[in-house]
C-alpha atoms as a PDB file:
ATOM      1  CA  UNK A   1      62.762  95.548 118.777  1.00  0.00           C
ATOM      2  CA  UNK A   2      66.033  97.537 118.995  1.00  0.00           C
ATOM      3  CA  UNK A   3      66.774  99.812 116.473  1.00  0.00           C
ATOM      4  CA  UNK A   4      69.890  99.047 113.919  1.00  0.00           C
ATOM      5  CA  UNK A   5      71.902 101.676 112.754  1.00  0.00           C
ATOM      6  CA  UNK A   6      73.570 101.287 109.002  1.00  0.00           C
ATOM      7  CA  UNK A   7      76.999 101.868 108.997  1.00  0.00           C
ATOM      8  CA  UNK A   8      78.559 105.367 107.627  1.00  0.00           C
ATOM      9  CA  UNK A   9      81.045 105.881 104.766  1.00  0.00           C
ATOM     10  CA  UNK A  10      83.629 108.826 104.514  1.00  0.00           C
ATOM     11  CA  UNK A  11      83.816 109.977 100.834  1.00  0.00           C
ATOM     12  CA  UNK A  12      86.359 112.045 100.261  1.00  0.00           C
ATOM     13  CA  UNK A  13      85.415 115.570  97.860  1.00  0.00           C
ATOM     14  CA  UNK A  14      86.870 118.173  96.245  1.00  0.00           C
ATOM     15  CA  UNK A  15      87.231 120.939  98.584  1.00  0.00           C
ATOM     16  CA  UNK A  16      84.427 123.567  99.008  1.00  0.00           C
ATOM     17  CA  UNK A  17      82.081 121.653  96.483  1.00  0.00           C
ATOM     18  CA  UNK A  18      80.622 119.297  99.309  1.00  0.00           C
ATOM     19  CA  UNK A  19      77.392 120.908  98.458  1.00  0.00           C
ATOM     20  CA  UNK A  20      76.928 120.406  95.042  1.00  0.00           C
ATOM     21  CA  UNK A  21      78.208 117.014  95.383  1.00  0.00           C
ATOM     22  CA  UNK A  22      75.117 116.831  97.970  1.00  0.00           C
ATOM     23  CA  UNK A  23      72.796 117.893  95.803  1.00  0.00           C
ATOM     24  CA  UNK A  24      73.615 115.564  92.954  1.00  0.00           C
ATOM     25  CA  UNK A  25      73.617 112.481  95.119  1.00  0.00           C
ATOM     26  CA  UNK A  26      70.189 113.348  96.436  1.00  0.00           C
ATOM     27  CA  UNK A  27      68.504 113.717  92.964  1.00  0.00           C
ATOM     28  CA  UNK A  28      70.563 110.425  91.713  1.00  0.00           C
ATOM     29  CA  UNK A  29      69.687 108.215  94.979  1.00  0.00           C
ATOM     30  CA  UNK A  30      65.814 109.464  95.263  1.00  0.00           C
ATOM     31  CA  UNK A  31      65.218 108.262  91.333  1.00  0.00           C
ATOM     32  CA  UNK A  32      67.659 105.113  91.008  1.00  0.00           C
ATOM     33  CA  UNK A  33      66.368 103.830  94.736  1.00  0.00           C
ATOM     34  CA  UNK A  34      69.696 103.356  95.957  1.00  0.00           C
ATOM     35  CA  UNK A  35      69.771 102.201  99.969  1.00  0.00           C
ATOM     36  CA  UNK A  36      71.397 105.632 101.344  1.00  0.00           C
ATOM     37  CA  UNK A  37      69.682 107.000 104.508  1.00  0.00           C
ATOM     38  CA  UNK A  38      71.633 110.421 104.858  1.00  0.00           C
ATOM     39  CA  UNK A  39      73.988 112.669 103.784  1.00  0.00           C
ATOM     40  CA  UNK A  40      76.466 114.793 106.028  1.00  0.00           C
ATOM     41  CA  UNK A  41      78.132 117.623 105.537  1.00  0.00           C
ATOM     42  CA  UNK A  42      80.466 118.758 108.303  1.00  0.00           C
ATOM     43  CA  UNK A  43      80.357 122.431 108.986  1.00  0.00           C
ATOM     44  CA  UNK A  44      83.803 122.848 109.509  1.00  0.00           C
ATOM     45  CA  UNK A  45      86.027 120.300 107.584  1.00  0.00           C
ATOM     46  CA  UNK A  46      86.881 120.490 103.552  1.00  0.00           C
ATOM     47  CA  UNK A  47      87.027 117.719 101.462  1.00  0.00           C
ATOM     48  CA  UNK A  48      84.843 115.114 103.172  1.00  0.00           C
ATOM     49  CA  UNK A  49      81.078 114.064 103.844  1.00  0.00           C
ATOM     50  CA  UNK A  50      79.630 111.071 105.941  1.00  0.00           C
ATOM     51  CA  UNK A  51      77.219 109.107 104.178  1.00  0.00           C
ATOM     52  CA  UNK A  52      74.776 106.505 105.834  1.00  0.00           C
ATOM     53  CA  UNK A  53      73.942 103.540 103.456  1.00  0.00           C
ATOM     54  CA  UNK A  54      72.861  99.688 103.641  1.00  0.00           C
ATOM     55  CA  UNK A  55      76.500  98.780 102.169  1.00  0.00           C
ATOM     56  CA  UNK A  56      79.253  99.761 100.796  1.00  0.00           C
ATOM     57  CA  UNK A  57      78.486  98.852  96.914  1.00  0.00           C
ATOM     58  CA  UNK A  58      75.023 100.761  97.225  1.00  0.00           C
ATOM     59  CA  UNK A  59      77.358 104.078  98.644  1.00  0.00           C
ATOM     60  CA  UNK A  60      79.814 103.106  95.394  1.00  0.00           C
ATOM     61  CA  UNK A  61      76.863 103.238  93.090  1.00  0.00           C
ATOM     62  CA  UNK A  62      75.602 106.445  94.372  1.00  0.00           C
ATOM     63  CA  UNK A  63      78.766 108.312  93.923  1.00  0.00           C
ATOM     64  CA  UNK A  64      79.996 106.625  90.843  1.00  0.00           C
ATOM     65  CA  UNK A  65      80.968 108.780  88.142  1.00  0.00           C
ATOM     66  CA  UNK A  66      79.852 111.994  90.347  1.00  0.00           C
ATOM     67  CA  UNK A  67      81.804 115.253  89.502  1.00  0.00           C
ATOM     68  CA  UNK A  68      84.171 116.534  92.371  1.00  0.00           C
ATOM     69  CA  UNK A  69      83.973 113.013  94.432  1.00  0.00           C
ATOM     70  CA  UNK A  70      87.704 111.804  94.708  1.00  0.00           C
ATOM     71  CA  UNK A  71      86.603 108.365  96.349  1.00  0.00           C
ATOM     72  CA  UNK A  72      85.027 106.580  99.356  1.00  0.00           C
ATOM     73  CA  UNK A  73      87.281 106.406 102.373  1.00  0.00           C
ATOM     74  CA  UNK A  74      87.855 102.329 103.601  1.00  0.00           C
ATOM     75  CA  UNK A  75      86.308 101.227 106.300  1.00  0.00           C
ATOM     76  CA  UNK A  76      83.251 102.202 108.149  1.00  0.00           C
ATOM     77  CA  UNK A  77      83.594 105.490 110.246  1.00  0.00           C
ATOM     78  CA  UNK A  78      82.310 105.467 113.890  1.00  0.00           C
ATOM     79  CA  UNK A  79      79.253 107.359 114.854  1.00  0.00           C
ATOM     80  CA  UNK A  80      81.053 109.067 117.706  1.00  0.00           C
ATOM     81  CA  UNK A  81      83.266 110.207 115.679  1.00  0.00           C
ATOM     82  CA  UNK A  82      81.273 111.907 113.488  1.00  0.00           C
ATOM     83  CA  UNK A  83      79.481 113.836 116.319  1.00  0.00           C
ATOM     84  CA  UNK A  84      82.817 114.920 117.187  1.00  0.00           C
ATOM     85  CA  UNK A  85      83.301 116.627 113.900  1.00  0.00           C
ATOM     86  CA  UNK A  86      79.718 117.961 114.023  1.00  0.00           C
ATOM     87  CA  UNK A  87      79.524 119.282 117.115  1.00  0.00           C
ATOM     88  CA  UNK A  88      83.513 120.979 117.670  1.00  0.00           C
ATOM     89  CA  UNK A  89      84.540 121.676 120.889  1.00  0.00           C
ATOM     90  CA  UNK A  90      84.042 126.251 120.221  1.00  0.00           C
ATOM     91  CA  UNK A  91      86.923 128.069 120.912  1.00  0.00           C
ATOM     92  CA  UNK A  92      87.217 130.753 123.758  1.00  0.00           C
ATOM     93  CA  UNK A  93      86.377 133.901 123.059  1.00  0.00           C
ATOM     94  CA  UNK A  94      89.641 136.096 124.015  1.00  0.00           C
ATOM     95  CA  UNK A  95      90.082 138.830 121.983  1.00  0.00           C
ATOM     96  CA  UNK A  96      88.314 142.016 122.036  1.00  0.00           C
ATOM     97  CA  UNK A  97      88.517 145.511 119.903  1.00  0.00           C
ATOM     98  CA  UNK A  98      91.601 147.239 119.466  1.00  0.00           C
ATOM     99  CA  UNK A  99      93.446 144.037 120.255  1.00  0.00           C
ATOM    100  CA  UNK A 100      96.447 143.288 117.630  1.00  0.00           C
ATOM    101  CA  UNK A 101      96.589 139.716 116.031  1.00  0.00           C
ATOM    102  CA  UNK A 102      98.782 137.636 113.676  1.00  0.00           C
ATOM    103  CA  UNK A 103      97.359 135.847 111.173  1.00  0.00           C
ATOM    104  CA  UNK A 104      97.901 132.337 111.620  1.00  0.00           C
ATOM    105  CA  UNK A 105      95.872 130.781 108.436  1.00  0.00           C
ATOM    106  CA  UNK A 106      95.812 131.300 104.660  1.00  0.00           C
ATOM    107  CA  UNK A 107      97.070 133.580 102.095  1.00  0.00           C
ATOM    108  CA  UNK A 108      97.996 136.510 104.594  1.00  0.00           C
ATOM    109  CA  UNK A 109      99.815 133.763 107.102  1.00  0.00           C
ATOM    110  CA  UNK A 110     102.249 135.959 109.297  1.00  0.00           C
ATOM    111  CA  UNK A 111     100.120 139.159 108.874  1.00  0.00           C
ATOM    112  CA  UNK A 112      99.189 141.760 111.227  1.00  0.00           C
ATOM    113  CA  UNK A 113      95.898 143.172 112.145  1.00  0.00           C
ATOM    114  CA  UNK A 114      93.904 145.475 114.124  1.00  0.00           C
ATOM    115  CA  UNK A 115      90.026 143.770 115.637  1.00  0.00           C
ATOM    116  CA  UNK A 116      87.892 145.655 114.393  1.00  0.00           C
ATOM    117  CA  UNK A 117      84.635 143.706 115.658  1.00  0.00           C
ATOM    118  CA  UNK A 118      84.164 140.332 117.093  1.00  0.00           C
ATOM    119  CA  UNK A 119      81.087 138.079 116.461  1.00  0.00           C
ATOM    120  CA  UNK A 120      81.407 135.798 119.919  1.00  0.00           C
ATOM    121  CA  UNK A 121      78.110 134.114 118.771  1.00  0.00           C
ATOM    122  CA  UNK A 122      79.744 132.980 115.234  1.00  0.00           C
ATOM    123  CA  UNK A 123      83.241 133.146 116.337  1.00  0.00           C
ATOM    124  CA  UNK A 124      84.088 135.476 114.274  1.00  0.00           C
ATOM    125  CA  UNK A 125      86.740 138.597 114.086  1.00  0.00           C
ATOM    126  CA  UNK A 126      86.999 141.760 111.741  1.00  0.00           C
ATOM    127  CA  UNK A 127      90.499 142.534 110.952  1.00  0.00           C
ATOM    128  CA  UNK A 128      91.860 145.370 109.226  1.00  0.00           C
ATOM    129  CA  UNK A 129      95.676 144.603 107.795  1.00  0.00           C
ATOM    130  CA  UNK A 130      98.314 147.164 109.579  1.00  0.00           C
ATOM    131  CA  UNK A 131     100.879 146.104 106.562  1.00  0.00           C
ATOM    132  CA  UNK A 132      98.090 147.596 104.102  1.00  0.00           C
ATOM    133  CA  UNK A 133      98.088 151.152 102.642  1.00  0.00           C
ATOM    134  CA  UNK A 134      94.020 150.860 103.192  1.00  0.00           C
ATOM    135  CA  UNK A 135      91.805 150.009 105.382  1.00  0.00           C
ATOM    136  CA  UNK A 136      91.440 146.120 104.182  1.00  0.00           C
ATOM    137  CA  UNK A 137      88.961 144.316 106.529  1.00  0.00           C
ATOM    138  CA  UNK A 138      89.153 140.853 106.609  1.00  0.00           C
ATOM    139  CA  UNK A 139      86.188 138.348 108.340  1.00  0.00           C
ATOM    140  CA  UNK A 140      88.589 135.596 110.019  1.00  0.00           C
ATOM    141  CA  UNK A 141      87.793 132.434 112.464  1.00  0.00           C
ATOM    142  CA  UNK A 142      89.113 133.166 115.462  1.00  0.00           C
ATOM    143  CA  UNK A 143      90.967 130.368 115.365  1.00  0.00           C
ATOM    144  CA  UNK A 144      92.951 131.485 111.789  1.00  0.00           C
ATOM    145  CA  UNK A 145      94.208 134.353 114.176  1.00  0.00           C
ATOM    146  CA  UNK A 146      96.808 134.963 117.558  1.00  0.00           C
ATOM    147  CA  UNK A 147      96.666 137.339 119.898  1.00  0.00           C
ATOM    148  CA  UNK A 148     100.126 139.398 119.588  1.00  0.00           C
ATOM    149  CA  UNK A 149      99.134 142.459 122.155  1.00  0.00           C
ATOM    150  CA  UNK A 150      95.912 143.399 124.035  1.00  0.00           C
ATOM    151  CA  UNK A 151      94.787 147.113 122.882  1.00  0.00           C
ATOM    152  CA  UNK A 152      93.923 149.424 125.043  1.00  0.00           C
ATOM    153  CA  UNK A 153      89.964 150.455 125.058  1.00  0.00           C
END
């Protein structure tokens, strides 16, 4: 017998409260029995979960009335493309200490920084400001930051 998949719904969150919205749908679909299967969280993306349900009404009545859920996207979403946005394509690593960046992301968009450490395994970089009066490290993605000039080492 081949195995059927139920479709998945994109609900659409408040940003950076995709886990408490998590946790409240689990404890409200375990005790009303409503047909969800799963619950995703994308590592990377704000604002939005996949959830896997028998229909569309039973993903409404699970997220009815929840705090922090803006609404349930239309449509069904494609399971390939919610691999894509769990498993991202990682960046190359090219930046190394000493190495002067811009910041491309955020509050502190068109600032300049010194690496200070790079985490290739997390894709991660230390930045200290240059604009700053102190030394203000700042834990960045890599990709929130571009290479301006290669430091010497």
């Amino acid at each position: 017998m081949a195995q059927e998949r139920c479709p998945v719904y994109t609900i659409s969150v408040v940003a950076r409260q995709e886990y408490n919205v998590v946790i409240t749908l689990k404890m409200r679909v375990e005790s009303s029995k409503i047909p969800v299967y799963s619950i995703v969280v994308p590592p990377e993306s704000f604002g939005v979960m996949f959830v896997e349900g028998e229909s569309l009404p039973a993903v409404n009545r699970a997220v009815y009335g929840v705090k922090h859920v803006k609404g349930v996207m239309r449509g069904v979403s494609n399971v390939e493309e919610v691999m894509k946005i769990l498993k991202p394509a990682r960046p190359m690593v090219e930046l190394d200490v000493n190495d002067e960046v811009e910041i491309v992301a955020d509050v502190l968009k068109g600032s300049r920084g010194r690496v200070t450490y790079v985490d290739k395994e997390k894709g991660i970089v230390r930045v200290e400001l240059l604009d700053s009066a102190f030394p203000m490290p700042l834990d960045l993605k890599i990709s929130e930051v571009k290479l301006v000039k290669k430091g010497s080492q």
